[in-house]
C-alpha atoms as a PDB file:
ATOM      1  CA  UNK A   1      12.627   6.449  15.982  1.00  0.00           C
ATOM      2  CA  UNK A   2      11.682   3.010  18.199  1.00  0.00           C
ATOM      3  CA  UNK A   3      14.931   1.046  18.402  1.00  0.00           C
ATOM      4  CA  UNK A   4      14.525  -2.641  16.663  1.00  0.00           C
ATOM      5  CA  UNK A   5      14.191  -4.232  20.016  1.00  0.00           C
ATOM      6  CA  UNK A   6      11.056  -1.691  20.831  1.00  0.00           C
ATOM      7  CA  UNK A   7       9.359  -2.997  17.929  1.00  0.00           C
ATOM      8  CA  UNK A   8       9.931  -6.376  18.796  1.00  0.00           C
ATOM      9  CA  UNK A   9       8.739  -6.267  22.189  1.00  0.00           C
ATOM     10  CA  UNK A  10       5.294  -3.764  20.377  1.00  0.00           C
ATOM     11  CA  UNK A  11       4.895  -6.501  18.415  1.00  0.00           C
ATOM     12  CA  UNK A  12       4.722  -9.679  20.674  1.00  0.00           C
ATOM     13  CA  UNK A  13       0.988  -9.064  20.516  1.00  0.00           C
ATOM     14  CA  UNK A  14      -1.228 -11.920  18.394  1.00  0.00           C
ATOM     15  CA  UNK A  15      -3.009 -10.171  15.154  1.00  0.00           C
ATOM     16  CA  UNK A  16      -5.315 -11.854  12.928  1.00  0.00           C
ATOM     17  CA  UNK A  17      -4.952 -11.279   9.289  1.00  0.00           C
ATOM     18  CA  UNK A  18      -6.757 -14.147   7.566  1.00  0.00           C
ATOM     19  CA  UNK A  19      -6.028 -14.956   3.755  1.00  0.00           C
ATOM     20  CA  UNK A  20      -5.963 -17.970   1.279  1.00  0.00           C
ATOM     21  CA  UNK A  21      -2.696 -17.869  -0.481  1.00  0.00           C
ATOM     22  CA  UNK A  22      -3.067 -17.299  -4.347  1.00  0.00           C
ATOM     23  CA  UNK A  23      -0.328 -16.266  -7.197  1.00  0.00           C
ATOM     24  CA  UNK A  24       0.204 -12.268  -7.581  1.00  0.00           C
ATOM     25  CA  UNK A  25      -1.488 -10.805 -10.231  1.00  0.00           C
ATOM     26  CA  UNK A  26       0.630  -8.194 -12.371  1.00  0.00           C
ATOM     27  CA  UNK A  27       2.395  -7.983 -15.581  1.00  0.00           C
ATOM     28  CA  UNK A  28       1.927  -6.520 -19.421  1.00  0.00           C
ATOM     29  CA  UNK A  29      -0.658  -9.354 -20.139  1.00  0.00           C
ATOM     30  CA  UNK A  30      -3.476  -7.863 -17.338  1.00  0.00           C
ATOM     31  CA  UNK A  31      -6.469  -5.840 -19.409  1.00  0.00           C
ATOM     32  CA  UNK A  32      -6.392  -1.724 -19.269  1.00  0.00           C
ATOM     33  CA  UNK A  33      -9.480  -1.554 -17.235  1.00  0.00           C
ATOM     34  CA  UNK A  34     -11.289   1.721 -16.119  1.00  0.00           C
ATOM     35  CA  UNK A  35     -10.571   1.794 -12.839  1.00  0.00           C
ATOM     36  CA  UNK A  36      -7.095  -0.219 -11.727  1.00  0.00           C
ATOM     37  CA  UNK A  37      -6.120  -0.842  -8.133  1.00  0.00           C
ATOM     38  CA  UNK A  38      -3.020  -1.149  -7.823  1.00  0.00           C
ATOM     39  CA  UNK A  39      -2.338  -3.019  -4.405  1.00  0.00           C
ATOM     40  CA  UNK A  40       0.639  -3.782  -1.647  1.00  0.00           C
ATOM     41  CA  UNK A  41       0.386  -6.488   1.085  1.00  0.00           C
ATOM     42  CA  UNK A  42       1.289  -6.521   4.365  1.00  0.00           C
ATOM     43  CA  UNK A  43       3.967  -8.344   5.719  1.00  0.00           C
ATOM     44  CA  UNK A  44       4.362 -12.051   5.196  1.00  0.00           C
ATOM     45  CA  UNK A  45       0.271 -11.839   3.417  1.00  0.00           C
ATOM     46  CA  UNK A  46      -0.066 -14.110   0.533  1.00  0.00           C
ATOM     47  CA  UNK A  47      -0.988 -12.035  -2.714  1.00  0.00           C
ATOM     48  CA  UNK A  48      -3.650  -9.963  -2.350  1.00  0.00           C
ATOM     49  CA  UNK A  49      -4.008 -11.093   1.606  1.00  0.00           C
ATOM     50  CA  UNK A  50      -6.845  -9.402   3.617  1.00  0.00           C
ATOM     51  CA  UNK A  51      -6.321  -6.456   2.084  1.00  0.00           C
ATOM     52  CA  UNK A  52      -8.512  -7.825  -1.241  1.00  0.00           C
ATOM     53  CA  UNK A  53     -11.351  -7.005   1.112  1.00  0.00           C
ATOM     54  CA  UNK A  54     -10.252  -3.550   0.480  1.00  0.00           C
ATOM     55  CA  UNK A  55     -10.626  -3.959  -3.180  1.00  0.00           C
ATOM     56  CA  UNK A  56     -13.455  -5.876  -3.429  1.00  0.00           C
ATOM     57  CA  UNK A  57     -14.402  -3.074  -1.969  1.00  0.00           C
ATOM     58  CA  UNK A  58     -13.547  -0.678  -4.318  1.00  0.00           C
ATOM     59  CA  UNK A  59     -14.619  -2.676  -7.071  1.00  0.00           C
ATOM     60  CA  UNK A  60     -17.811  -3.255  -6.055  1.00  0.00           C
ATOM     61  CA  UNK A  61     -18.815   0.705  -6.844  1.00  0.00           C
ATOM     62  CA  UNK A  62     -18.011   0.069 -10.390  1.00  0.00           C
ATOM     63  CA  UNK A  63     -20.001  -2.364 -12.909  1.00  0.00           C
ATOM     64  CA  UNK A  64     -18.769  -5.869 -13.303  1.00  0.00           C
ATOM     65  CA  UNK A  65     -15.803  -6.113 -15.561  1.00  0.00           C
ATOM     66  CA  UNK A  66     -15.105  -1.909 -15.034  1.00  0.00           C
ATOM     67  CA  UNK A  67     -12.585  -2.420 -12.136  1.00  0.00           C
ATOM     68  CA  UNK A  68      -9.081  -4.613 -12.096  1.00  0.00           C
ATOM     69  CA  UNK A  69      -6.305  -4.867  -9.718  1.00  0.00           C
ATOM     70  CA  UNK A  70      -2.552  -5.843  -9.377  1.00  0.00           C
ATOM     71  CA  UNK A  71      -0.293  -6.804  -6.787  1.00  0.00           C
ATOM     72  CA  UNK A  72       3.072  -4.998  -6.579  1.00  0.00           C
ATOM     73  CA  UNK A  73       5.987  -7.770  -5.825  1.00  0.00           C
ATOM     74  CA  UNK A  74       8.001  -7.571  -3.343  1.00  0.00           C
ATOM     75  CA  UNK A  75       9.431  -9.533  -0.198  1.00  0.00           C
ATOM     76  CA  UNK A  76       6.969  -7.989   2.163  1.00  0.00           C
ATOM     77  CA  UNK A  77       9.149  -9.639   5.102  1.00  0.00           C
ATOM     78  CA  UNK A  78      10.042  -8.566   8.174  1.00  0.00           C
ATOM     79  CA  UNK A  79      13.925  -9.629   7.860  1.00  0.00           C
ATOM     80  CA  UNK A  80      15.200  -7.539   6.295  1.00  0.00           C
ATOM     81  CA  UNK A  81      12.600  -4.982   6.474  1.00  0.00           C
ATOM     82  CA  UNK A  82      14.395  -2.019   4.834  1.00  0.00           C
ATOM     83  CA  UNK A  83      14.968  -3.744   1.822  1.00  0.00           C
ATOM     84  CA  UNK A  84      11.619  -5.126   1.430  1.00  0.00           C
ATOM     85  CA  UNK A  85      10.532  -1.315   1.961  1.00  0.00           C
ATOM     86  CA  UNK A  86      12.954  -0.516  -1.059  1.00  0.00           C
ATOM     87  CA  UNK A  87      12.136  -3.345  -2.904  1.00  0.00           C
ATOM     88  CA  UNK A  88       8.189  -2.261  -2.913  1.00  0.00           C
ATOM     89  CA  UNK A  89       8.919   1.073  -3.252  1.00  0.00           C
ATOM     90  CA  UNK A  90      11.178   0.452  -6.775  1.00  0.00           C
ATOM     91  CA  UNK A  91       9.197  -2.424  -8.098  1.00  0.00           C
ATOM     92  CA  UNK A  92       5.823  -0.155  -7.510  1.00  0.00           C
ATOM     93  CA  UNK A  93       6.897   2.800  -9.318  1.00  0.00           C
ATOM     94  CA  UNK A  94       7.465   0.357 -12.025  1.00  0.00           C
ATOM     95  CA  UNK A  95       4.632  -1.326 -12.449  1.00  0.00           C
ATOM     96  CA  UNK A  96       2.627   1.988 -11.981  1.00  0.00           C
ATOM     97  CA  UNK A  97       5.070   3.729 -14.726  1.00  0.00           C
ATOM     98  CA  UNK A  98       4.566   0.181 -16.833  1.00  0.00           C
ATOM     99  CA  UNK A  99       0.671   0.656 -16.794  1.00  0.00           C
ATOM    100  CA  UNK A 100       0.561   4.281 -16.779  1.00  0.00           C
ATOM    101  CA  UNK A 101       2.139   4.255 -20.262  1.00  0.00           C
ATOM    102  CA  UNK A 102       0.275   1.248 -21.691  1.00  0.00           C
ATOM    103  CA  UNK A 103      -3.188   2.090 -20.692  1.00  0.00           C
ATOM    104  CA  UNK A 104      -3.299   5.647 -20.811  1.00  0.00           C
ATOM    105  CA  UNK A 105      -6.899   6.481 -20.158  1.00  0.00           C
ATOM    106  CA  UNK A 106      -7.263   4.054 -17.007  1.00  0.00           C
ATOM    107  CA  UNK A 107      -8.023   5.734 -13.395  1.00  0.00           C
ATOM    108  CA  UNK A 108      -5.139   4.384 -10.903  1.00  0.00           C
ATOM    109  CA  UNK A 109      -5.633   3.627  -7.641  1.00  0.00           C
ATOM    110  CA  UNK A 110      -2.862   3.069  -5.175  1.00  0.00           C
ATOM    111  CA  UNK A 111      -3.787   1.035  -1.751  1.00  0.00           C
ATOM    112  CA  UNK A 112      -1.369  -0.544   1.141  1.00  0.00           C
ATOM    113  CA  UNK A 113      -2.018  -1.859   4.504  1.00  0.00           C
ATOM    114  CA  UNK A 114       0.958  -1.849   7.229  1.00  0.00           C
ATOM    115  CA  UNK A 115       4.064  -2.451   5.701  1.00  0.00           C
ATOM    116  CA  UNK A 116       2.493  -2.071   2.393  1.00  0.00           C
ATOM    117  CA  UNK A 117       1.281   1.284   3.490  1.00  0.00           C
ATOM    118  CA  UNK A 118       4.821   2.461   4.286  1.00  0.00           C
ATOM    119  CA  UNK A 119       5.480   1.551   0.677  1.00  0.00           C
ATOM    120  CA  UNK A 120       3.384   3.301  -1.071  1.00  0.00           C
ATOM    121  CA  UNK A 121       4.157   6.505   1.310  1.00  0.00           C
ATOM    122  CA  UNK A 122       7.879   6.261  -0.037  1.00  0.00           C
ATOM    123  CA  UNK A 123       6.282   5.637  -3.107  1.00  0.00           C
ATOM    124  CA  UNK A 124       4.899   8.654  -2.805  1.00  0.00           C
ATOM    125  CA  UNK A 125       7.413  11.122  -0.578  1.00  0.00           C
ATOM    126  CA  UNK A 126      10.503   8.851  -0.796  1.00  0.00           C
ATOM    127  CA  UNK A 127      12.775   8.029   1.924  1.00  0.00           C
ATOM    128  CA  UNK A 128      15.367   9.643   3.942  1.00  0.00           C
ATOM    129  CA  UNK A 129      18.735   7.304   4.995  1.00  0.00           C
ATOM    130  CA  UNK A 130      19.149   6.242   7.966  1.00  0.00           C
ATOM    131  CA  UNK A 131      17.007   4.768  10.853  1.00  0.00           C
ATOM    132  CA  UNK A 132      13.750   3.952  10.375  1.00  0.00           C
ATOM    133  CA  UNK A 133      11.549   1.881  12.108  1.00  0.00           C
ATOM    134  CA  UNK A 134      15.086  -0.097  13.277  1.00  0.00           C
ATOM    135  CA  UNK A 135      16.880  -0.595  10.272  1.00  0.00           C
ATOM    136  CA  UNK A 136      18.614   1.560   7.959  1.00  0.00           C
ATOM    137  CA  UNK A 137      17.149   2.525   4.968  1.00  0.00           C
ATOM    138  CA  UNK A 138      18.522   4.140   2.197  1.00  0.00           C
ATOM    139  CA  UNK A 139      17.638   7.581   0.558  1.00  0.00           C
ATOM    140  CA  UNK A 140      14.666   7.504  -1.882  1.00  0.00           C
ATOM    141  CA  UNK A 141      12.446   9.874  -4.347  1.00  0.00           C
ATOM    142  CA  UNK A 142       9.035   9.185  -5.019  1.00  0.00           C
ATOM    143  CA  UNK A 143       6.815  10.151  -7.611  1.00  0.00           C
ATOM    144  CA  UNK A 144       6.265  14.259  -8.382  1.00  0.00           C
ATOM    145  CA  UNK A 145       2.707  14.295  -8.767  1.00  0.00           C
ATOM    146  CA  UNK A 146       2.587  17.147 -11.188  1.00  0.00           C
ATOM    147  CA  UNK A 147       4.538  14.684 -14.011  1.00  0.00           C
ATOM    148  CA  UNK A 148       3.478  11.061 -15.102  1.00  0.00           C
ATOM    149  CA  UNK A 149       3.424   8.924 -13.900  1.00  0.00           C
ATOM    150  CA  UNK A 150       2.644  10.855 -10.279  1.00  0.00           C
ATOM    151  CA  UNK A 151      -0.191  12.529 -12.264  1.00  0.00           C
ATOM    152  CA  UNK A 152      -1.754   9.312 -13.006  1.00  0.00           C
ATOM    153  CA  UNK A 153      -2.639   8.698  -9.173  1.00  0.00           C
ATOM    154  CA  UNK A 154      -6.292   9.562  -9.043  1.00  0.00           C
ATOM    155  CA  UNK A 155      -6.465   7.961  -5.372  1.00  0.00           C
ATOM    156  CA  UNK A 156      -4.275   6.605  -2.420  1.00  0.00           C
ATOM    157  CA  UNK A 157      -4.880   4.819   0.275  1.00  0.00           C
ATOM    158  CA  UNK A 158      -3.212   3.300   3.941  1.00  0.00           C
ATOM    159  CA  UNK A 159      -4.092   1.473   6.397  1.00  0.00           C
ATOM    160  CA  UNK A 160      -2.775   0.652   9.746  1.00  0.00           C
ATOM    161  CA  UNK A 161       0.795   2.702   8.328  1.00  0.00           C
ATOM    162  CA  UNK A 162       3.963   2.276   9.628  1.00  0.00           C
ATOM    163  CA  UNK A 163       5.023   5.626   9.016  1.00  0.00           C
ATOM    164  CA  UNK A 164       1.752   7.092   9.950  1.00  0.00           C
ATOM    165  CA  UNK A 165       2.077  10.730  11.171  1.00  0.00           C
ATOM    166  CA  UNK A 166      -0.164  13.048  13.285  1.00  0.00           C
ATOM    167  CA  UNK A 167      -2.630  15.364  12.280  1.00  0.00           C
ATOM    168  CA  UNK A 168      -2.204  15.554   8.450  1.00  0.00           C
ATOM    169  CA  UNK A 169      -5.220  16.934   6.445  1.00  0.00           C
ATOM    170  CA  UNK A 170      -5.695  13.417   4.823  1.00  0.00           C
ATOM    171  CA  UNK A 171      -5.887  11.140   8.052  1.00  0.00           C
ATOM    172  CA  UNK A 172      -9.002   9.790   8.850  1.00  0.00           C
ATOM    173  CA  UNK A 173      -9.918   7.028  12.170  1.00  0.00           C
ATOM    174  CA  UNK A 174      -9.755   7.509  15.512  1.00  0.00           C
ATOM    175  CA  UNK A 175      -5.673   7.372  15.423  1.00  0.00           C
ATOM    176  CA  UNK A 176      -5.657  10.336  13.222  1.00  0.00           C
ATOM    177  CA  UNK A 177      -4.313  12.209  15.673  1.00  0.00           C
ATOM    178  CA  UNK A 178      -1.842   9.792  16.888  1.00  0.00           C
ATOM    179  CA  UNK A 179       2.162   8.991  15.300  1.00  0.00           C
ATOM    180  CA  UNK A 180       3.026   5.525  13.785  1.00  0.00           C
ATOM    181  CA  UNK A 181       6.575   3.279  14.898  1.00  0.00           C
ATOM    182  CA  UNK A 182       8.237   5.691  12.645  1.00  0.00           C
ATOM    183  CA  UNK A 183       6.610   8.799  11.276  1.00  0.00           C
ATOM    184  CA  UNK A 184       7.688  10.764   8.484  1.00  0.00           C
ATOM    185  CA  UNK A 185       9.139  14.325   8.803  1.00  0.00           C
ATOM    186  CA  UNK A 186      10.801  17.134   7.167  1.00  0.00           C
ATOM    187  CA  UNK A 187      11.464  15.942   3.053  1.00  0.00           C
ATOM    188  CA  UNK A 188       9.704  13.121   3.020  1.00  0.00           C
ATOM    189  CA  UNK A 189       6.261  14.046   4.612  1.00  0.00           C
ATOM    190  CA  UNK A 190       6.704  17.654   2.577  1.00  0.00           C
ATOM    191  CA  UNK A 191       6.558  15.608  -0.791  1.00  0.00           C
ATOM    192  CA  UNK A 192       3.909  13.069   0.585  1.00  0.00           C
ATOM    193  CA  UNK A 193       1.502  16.042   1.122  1.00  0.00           C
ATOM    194  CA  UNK A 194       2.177  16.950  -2.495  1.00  0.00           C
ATOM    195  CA  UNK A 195      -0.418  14.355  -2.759  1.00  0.00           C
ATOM    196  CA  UNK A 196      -2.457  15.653   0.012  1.00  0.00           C
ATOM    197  CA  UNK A 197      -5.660  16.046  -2.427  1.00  0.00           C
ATOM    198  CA  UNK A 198      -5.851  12.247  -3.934  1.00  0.00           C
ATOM    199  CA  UNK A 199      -4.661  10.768  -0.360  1.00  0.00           C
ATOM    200  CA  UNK A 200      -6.377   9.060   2.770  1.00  0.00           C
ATOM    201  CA  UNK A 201      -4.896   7.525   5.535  1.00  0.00           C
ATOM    202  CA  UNK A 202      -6.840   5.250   7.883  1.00  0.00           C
ATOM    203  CA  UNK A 203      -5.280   4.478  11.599  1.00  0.00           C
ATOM    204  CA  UNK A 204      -7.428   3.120  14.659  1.00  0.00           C
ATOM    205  CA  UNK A 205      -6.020   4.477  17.954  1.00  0.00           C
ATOM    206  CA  UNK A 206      -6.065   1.233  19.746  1.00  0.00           C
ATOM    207  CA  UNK A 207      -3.681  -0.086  16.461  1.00  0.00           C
ATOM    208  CA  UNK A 208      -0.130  -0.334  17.992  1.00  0.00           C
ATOM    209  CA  UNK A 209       1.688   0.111  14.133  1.00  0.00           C
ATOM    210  CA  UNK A 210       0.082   3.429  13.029  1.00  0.00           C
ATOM    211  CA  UNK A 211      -0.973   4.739  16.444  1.00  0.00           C
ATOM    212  CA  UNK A 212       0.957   3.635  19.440  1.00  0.00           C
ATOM    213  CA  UNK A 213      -2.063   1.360  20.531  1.00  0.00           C
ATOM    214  CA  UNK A 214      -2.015  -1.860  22.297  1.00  0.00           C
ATOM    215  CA  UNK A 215      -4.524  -3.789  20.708  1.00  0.00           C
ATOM    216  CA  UNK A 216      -2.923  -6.173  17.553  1.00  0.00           C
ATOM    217  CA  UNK A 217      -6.753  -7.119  16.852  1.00  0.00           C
ATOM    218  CA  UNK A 218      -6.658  -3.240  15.843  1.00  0.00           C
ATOM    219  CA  UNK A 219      -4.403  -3.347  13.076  1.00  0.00           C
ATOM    220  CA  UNK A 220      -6.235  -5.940  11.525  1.00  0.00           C
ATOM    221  CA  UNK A 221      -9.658  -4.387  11.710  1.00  0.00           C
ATOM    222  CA  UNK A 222      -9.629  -2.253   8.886  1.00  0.00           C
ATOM    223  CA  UNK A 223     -10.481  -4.624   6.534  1.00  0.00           C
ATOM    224  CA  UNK A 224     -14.115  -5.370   7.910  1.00  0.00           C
ATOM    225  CA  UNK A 225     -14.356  -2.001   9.516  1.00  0.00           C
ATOM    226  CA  UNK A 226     -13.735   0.716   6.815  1.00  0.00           C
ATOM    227  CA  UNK A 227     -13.937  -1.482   3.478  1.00  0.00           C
ATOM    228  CA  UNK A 228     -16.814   0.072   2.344  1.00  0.00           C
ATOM    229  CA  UNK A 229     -15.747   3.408   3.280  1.00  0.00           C
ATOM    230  CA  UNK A 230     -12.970   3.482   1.797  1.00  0.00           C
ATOM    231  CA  UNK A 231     -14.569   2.226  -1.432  1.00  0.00           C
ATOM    232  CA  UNK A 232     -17.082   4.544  -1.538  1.00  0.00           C
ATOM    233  CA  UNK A 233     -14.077   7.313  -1.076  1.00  0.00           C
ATOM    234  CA  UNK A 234     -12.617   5.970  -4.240  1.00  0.00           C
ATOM    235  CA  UNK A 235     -15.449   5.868  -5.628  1.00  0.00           C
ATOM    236  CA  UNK A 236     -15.856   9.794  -4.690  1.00  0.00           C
ATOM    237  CA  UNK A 237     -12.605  10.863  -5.705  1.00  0.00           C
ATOM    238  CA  UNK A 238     -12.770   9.211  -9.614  1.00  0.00           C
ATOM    239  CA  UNK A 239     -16.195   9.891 -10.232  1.00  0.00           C
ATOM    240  CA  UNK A 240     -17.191   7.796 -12.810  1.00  0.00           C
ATOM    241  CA  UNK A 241     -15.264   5.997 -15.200  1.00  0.00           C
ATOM    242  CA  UNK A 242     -17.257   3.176 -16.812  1.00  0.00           C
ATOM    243  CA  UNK A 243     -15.843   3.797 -20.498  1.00  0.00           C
ATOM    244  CA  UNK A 244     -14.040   0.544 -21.542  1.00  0.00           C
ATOM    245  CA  UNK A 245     -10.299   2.451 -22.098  1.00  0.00           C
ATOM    246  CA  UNK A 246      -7.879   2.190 -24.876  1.00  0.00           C
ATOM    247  CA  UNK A 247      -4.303   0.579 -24.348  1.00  0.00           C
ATOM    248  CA  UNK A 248      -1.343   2.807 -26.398  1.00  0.00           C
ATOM    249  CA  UNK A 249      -0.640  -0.454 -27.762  1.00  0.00           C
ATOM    250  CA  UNK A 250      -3.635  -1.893 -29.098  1.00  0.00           C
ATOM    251  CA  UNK A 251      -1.729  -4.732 -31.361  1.00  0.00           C
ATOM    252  CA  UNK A 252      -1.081  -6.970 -28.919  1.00  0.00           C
ATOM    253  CA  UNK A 253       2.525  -6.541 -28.112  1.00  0.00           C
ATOM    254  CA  UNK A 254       2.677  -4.576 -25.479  1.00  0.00           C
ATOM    255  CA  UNK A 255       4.886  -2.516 -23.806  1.00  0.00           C
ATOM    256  CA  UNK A 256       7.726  -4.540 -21.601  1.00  0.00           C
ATOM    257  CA  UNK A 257       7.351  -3.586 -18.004  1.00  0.00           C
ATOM    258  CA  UNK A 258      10.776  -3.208 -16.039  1.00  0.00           C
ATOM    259  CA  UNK A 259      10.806  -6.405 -14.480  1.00  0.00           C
ATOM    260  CA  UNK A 260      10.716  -6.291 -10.621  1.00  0.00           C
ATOM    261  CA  UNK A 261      12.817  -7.816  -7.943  1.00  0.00           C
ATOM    262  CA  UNK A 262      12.015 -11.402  -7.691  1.00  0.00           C
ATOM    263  CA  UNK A 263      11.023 -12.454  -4.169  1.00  0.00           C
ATOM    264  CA  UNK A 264       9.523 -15.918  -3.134  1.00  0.00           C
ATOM    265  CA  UNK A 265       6.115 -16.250  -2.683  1.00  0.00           C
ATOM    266  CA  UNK A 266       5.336 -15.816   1.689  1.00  0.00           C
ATOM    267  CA  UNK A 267       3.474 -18.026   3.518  1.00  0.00           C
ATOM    268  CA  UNK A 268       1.003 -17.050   6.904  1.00  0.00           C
ATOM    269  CA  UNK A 269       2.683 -18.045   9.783  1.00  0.00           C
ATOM    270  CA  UNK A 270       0.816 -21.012  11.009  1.00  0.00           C
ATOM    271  CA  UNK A 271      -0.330 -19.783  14.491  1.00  0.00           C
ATOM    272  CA  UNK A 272      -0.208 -16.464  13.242  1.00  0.00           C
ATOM    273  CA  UNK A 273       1.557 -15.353  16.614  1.00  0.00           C
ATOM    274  CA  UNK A 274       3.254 -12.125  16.102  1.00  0.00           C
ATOM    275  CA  UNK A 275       6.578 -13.357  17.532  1.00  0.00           C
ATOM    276  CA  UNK A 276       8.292 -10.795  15.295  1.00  0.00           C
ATOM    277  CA  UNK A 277       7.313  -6.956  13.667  1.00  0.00           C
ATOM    278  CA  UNK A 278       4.058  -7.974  11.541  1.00  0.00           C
ATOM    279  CA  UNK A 279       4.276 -11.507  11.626  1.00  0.00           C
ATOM    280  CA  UNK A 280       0.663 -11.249  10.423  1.00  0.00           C
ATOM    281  CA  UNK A 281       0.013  -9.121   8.183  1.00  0.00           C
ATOM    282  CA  UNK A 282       1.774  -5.912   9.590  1.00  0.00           C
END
């Protein structure tokens, strides 16, 4: 693992992660739509940040009105990074549980970029305790994809990972060969590949979080550079699903959700100078 002040140093690089701030989107009063996204930020992006490229992206294979999305809260901070981890990781397995069991016929999409993509990994795989990525995290268990909600995953996606580890049968990009700040191993990356057949990972080699690289422009490219790709993977994996579905509780009161860990709303760093681990959308 990189000690802290490695990562610091990595990430004294500028990257551009361009967003307009706007309130996160989740909760028991969003529709059961057909296909849901189900998304998680980057650190210190507004809600959805850049990454709503990404699902505008997925969206746009579907008719108008057949594809929604959701934020999963959380801190999505670089202080404290472990605990923002474990505060994504938690308050995304229950908002995917919450839906799951509310709209039971709806296709579920999973997406993260950066820091977001290291939580939906320990969504996922969990997480081991102890050091990781400079800051100790504690033990985890993600989701067992043979039991719901794990079952209800019909598609994952990274980008730019934290955790992002070599040659796995679901990487795709030029850094698919190439190890993230803090890749998994042993447990963790056994139970990630559990999901090995509804997962893709996306890492450019130049992109210094997932691959090593030294270009911070790189780990902000994947929104332009693989949006449609990645939609039309989605798109791929669920087939169709254009059938308005039904929500197990049709009356209008619906389920309560397990209410997440509330976390202020971040702001983009004015200069967007990445002073600090992904300052900009990392």
């Amino acid at each position: 693992m990189f000690a802290k002040s490695a990562v610091l140093a990595l990430f004294s690089i500028a990257l551009t992660a361009n967003a307009n701030p706007t309130p996160q989107r989740s909760g028991n009063n969003l529709p059961c739509d057909p296909v849901h996204v189900i998304a998680v930020r980057g650190s210190s992006d507004p809600y959805p940040g850049p990454h709503g490229n990404i699902i505008n992206a997925i969206c746009a294979e579907w008719p108008q009105g057949q594809c929604g999305y959701e934020d999963v809260v959380y801190p999505a901070t670089f202080e404290n990074y472990c605990n923002s981890v474990s505060a994504g990781q938690r308050n995304g397995i229950q908002q995917i549980t919450a839906y799951a069991q509310r709209c039971p016929d709806s296709k579920i999409v999973l997406s993260g970029y950066s820091q977001g993509g290291q939580v939906v990994g320990d969504i996922l795989g969990g997480s081991e305790s102890g050091n990781v990525a400079g800051c100790q995290m504690q033990a985890s268990t993600g989701l067992d994809p043979n039991t719901a909600p794990g079952n209800r995953i019909n598609a994952a996606l990274t980008f730019g990972d934290v955790r992002h580890t070599a040659n796995q049968p679901y990487n795709t990009g030029t850094g698919a060969n190439r190890n993230g700040i803090a890749p998994r191993s042993g447990t963790t990356l056994q139970n990630m590949n559990r999901f090995s057949n509804v997962l893709r990972t996306w890492c450019n080699a130049n992109d210094p979080v997932c691959a090593g690289g030294s270009d911070g422009n790189a780990h902000g490219s994947y929104f332009d550079a693989v949006a449609r790709e990645a939609g039309q993977w989605v798109k791929q994996k669920l087939g169709t699903a254009t059938q308005p579905p039904t929500s197990s509780n049709p009356g209008g009161n619906p389920t309560p959700t397990p209410t997440p860990t509330p976390t202020p709303q971040p702001t983009q760093p004015p200069s967007c100078q990445a002073q600090r681990w992904a300052q900009c959308g990392g």
